[in-house]
PDB file of N, CA and C in Angstrom:
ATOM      1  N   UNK A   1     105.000  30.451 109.513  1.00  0.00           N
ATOM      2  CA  UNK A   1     105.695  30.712 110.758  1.00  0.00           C
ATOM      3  C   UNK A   1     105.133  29.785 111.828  1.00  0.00           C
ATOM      4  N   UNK A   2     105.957  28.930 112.094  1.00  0.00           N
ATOM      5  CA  UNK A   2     105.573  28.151 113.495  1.00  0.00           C
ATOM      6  C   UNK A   2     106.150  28.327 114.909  1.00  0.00           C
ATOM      7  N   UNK A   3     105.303  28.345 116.204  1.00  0.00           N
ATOM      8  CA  UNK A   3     105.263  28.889 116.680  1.00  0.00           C
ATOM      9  C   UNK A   3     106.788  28.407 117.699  1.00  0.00           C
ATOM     10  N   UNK A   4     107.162  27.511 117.084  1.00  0.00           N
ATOM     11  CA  UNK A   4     108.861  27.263 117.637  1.00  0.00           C
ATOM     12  C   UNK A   4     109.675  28.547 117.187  1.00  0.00           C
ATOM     13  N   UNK A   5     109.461  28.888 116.658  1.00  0.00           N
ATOM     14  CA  UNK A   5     110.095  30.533 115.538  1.00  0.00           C
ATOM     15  C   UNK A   5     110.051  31.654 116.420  1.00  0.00           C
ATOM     16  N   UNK A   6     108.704  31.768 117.050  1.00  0.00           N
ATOM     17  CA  UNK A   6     108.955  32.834 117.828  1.00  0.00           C
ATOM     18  C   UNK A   6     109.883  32.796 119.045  1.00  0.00           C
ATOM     19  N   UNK A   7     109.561  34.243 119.477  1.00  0.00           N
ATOM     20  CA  UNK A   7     110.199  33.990 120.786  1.00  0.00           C
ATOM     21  C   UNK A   7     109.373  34.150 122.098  1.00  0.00           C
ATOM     22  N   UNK A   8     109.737  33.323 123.188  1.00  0.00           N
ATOM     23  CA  UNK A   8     108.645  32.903 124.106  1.00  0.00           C
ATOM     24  C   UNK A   8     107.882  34.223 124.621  1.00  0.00           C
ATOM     25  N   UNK A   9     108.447  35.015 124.443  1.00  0.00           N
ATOM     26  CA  UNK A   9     107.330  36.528 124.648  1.00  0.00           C
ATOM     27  C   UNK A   9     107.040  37.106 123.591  1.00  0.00           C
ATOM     28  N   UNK A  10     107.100  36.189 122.574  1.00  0.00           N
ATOM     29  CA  UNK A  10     105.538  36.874 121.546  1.00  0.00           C
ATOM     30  C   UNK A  10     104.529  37.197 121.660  1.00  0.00           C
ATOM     31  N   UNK A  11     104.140  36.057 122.654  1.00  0.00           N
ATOM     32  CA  UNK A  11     102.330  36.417 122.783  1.00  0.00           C
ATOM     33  C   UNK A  11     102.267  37.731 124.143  1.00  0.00           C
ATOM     34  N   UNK A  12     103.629  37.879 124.793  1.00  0.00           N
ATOM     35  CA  UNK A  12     103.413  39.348 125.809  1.00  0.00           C
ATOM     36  C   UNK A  12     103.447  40.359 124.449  1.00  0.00           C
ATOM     37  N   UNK A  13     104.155  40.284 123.448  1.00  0.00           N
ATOM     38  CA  UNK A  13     104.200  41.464 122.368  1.00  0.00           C
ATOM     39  C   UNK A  13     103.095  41.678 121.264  1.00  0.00           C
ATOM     40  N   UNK A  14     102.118  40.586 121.462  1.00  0.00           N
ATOM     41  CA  UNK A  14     101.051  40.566 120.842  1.00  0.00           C
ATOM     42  C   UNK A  14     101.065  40.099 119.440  1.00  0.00           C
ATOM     43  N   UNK A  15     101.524  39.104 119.470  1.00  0.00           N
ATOM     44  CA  UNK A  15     102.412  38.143 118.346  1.00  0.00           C
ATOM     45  C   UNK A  15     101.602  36.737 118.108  1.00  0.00           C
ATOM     46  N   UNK A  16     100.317  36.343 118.598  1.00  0.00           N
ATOM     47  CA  UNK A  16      99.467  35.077 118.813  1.00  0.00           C
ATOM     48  C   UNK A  16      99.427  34.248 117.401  1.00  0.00           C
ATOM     49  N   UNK A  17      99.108  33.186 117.720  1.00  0.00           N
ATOM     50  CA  UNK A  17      99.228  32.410 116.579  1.00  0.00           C
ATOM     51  C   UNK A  17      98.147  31.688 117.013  1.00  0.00           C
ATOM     52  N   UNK A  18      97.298  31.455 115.871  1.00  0.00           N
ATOM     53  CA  UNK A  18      96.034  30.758 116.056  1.00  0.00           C
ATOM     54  C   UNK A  18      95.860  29.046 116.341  1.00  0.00           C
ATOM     55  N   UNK A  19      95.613  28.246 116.924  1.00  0.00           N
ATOM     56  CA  UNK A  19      95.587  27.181 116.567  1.00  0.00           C
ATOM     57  C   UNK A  19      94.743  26.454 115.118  1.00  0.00           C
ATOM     58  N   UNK A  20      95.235  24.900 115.137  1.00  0.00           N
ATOM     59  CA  UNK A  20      95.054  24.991 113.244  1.00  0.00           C
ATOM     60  C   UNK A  20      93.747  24.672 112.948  1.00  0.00           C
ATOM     61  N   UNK A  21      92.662  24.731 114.337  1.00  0.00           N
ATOM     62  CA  UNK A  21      91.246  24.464 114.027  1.00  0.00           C
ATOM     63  C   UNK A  21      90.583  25.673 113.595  1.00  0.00           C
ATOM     64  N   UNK A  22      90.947  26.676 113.465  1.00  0.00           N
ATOM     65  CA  UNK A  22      89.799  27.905 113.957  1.00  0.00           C
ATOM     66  C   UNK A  22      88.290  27.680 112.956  1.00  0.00           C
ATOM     67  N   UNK A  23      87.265  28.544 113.753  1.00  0.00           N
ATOM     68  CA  UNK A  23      86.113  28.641 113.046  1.00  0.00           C
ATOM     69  C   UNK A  23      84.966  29.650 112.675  1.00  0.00           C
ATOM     70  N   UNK A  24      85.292  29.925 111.990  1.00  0.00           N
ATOM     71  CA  UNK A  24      84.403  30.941 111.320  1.00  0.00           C
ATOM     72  C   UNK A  24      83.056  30.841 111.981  1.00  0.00           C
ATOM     73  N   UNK A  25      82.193  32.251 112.083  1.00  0.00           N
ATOM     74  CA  UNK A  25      80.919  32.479 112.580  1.00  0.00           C
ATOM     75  C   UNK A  25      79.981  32.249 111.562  1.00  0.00           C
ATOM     76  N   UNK A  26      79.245  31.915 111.158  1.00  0.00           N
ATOM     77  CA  UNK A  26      78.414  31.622 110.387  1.00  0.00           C
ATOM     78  C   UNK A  26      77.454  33.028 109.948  1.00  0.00           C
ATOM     79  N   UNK A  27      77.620  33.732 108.744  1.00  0.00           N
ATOM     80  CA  UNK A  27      77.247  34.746 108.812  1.00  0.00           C
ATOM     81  C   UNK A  27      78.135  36.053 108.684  1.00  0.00           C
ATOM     82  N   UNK A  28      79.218  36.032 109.726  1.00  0.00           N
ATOM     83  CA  UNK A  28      80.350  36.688 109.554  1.00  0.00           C
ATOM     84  C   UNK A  28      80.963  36.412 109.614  1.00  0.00           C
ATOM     85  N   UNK A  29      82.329  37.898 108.649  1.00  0.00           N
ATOM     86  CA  UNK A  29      83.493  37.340 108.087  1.00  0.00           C
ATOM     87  C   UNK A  29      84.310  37.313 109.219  1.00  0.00           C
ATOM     88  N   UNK A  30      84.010  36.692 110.509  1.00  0.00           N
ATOM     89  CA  UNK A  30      84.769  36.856 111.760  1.00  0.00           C
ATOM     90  C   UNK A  30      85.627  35.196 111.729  1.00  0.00           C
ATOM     91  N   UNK A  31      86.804  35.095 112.063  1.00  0.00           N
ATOM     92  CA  UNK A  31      87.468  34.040 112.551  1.00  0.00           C
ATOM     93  C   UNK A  31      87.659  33.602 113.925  1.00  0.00           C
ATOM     94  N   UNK A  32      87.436  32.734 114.651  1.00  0.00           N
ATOM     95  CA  UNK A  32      87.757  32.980 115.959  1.00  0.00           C
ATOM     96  C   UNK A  32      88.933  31.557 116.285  1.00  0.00           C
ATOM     97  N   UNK A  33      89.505  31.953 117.600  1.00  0.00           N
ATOM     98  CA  UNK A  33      90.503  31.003 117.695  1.00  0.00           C
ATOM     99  C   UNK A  33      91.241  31.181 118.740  1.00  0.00           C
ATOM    100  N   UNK A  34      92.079  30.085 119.465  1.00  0.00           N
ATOM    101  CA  UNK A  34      92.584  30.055 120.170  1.00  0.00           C
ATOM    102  C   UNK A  34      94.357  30.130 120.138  1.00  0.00           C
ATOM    103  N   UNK A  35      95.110  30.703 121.016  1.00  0.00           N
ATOM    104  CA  UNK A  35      96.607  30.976 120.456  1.00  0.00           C
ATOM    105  C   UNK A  35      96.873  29.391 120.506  1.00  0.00           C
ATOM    106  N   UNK A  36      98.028  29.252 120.199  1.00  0.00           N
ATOM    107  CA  UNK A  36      98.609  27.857 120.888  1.00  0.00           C
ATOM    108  C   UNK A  36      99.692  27.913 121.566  1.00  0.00           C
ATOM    109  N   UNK A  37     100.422  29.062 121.727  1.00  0.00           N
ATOM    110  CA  UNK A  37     101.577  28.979 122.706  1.00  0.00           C
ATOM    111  C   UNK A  37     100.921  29.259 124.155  1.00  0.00           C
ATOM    112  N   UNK A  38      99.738  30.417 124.400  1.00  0.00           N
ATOM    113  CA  UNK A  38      99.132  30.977 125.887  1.00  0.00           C
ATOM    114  C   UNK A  38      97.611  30.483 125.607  1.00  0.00           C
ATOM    115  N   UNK A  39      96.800  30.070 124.750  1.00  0.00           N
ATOM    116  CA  UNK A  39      95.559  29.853 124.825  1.00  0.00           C
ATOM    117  C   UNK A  39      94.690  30.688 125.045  1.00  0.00           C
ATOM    118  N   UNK A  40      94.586  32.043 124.931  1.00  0.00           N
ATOM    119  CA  UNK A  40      94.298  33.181 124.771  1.00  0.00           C
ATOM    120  C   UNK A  40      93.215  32.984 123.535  1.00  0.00           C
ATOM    121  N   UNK A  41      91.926  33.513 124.149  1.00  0.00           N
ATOM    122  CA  UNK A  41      91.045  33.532 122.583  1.00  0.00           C
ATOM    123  C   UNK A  41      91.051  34.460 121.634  1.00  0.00           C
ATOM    124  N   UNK A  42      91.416  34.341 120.569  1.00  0.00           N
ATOM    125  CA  UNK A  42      91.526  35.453 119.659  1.00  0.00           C
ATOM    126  C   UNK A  42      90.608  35.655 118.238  1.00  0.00           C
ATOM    127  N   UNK A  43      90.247  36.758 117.628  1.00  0.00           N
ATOM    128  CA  UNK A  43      89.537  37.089 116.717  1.00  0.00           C
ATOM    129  C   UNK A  43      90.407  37.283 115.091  1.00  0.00           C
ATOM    130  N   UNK A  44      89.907  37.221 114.044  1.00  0.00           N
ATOM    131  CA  UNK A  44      90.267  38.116 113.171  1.00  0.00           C
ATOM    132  C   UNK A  44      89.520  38.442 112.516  1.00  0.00           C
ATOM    133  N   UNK A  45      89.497  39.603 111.761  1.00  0.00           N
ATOM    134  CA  UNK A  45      88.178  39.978 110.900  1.00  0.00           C
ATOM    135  C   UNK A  45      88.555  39.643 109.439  1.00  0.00           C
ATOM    136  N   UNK A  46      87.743  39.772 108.205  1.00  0.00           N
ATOM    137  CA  UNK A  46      88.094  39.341 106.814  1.00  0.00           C
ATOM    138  C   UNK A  46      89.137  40.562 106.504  1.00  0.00           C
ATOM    139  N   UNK A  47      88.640  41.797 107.372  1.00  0.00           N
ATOM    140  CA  UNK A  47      89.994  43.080 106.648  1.00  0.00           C
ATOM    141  C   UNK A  47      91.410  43.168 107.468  1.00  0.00           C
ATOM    142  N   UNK A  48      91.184  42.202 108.528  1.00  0.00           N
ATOM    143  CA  UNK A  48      92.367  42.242 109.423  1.00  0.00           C
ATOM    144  C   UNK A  48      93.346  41.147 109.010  1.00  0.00           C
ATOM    145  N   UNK A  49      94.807  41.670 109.216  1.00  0.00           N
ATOM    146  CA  UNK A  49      95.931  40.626 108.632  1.00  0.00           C
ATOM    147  C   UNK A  49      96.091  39.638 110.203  1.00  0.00           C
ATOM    148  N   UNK A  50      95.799  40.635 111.305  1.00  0.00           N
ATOM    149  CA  UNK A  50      96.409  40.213 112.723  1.00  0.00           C
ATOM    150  C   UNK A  50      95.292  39.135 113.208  1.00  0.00           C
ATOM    151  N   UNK A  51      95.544  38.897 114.126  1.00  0.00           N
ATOM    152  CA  UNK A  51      95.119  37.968 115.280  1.00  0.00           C
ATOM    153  C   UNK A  51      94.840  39.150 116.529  1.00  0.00           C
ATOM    154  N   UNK A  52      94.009  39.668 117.177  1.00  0.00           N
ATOM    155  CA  UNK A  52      93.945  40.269 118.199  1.00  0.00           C
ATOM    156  C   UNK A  52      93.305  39.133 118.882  1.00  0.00           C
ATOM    157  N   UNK A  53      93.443  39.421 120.842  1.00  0.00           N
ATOM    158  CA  UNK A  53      93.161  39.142 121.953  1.00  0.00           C
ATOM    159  C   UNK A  53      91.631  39.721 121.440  1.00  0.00           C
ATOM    160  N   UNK A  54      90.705  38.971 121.811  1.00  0.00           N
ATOM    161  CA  UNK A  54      88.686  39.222 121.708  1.00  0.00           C
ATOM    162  C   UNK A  54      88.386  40.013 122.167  1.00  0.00           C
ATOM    163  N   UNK A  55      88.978  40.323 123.559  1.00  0.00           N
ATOM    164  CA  UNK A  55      88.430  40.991 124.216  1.00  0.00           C
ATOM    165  C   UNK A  55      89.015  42.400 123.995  1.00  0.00           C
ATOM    166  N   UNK A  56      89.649  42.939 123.351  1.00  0.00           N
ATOM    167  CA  UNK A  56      90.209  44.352 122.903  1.00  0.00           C
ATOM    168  C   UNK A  56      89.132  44.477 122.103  1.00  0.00           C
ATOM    169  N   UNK A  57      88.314  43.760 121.380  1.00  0.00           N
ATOM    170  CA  UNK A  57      86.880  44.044 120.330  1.00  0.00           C
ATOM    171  C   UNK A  57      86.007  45.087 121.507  1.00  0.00           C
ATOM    172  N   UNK A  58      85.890  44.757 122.515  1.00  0.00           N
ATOM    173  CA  UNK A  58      84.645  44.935 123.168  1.00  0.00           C
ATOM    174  C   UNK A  58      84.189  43.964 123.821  1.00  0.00           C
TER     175      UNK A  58
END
Protein backbone atom coordinates (compact mmCIF):
# COMPACT_ATOMS: atom_id res chain seq x y z
CA UNK A 1 0.00 0.00 0.00
CA UNK A 2 1.45 3.30 -1.03
CA UNK A 3 0.75 6.15 0.45
CA UNK A 4 -0.89 7.74 -2.91
CA UNK A 5 -3.71 4.95 -2.00
CA UNK A 6 -4.74 6.46 0.91
CA UNK A 7 -6.82 9.09 1.56
CA UNK A 8 -5.41 12.46 2.66
CA UNK A 9 -6.97 11.94 6.19
CA UNK A 10 -5.49 8.74 6.92
CA UNK A 11 -3.02 9.83 9.09
CA UNK A 12 -6.18 12.04 11.09
CA UNK A 13 -7.72 8.23 11.19
CA UNK A 14 -4.63 6.78 12.37
CA UNK A 15 -3.65 5.11 9.17
CA UNK A 16 0.50 6.17 9.18
CA UNK A 17 2.77 4.71 6.98
CA UNK A 18 6.27 4.43 7.90
CA UNK A 19 8.94 5.83 5.86
CA UNK A 20 11.25 3.18 3.93
CA UNK A 21 14.27 3.81 6.36
CA UNK A 22 13.00 2.74 9.71
CA UNK A 23 15.30 1.42 12.52
CA UNK A 24 15.23 -0.97 14.86
CA UNK A 25 16.55 -0.40 18.61
CA UNK A 26 19.24 -2.45 19.21
CA UNK A 27 18.19 -4.87 21.79
CA UNK A 28 14.53 -4.46 21.18
CA UNK A 29 12.00 -5.83 19.13
CA UNK A 30 10.91 -2.08 18.80
CA UNK A 31 10.74 -0.39 15.20
CA UNK A 32 10.79 3.19 15.08
CA UNK A 33 9.90 5.57 12.25
CA UNK A 34 8.70 8.34 10.76
CA UNK A 35 5.12 8.64 8.71
CA UNK A 36 5.71 10.02 5.29
CA UNK A 37 2.56 11.67 4.46
CA UNK A 38 2.56 14.04 8.27
CA UNK A 39 6.05 13.07 9.69
CA UNK A 40 4.73 12.06 12.83
CA UNK A 41 7.15 9.64 14.78
CA UNK A 42 5.89 6.35 15.08
CA UNK A 43 6.63 2.95 16.87
CA UNK A 44 5.88 -0.68 16.24
CA UNK A 45 6.44 -3.50 18.41
CA UNK A 46 7.48 -7.27 17.06
CA UNK A 47 3.60 -8.29 18.30
CA UNK A 48 2.07 -5.24 16.75
CA UNK A 49 0.68 -5.33 13.01
CA UNK A 50 0.07 -1.25 13.37
CA UNK A 51 2.18 1.72 13.31
CA UNK A 52 1.08 3.84 16.40
CA UNK A 53 1.91 7.69 17.05
CA UNK A 54 5.14 7.13 20.11
CA UNK A 55 3.79 9.06 22.10
CA UNK A 56 0.41 7.03 22.89
CA UNK A 57 3.38 4.41 24.34
CA UNK A 58 4.02 6.75 27.16
Amino acid sequence: MHARSLPPKGCALGRHLPRSRHRDVKGEPIQRSACRCCGVAIVKSAVSRRWIVSGMLG
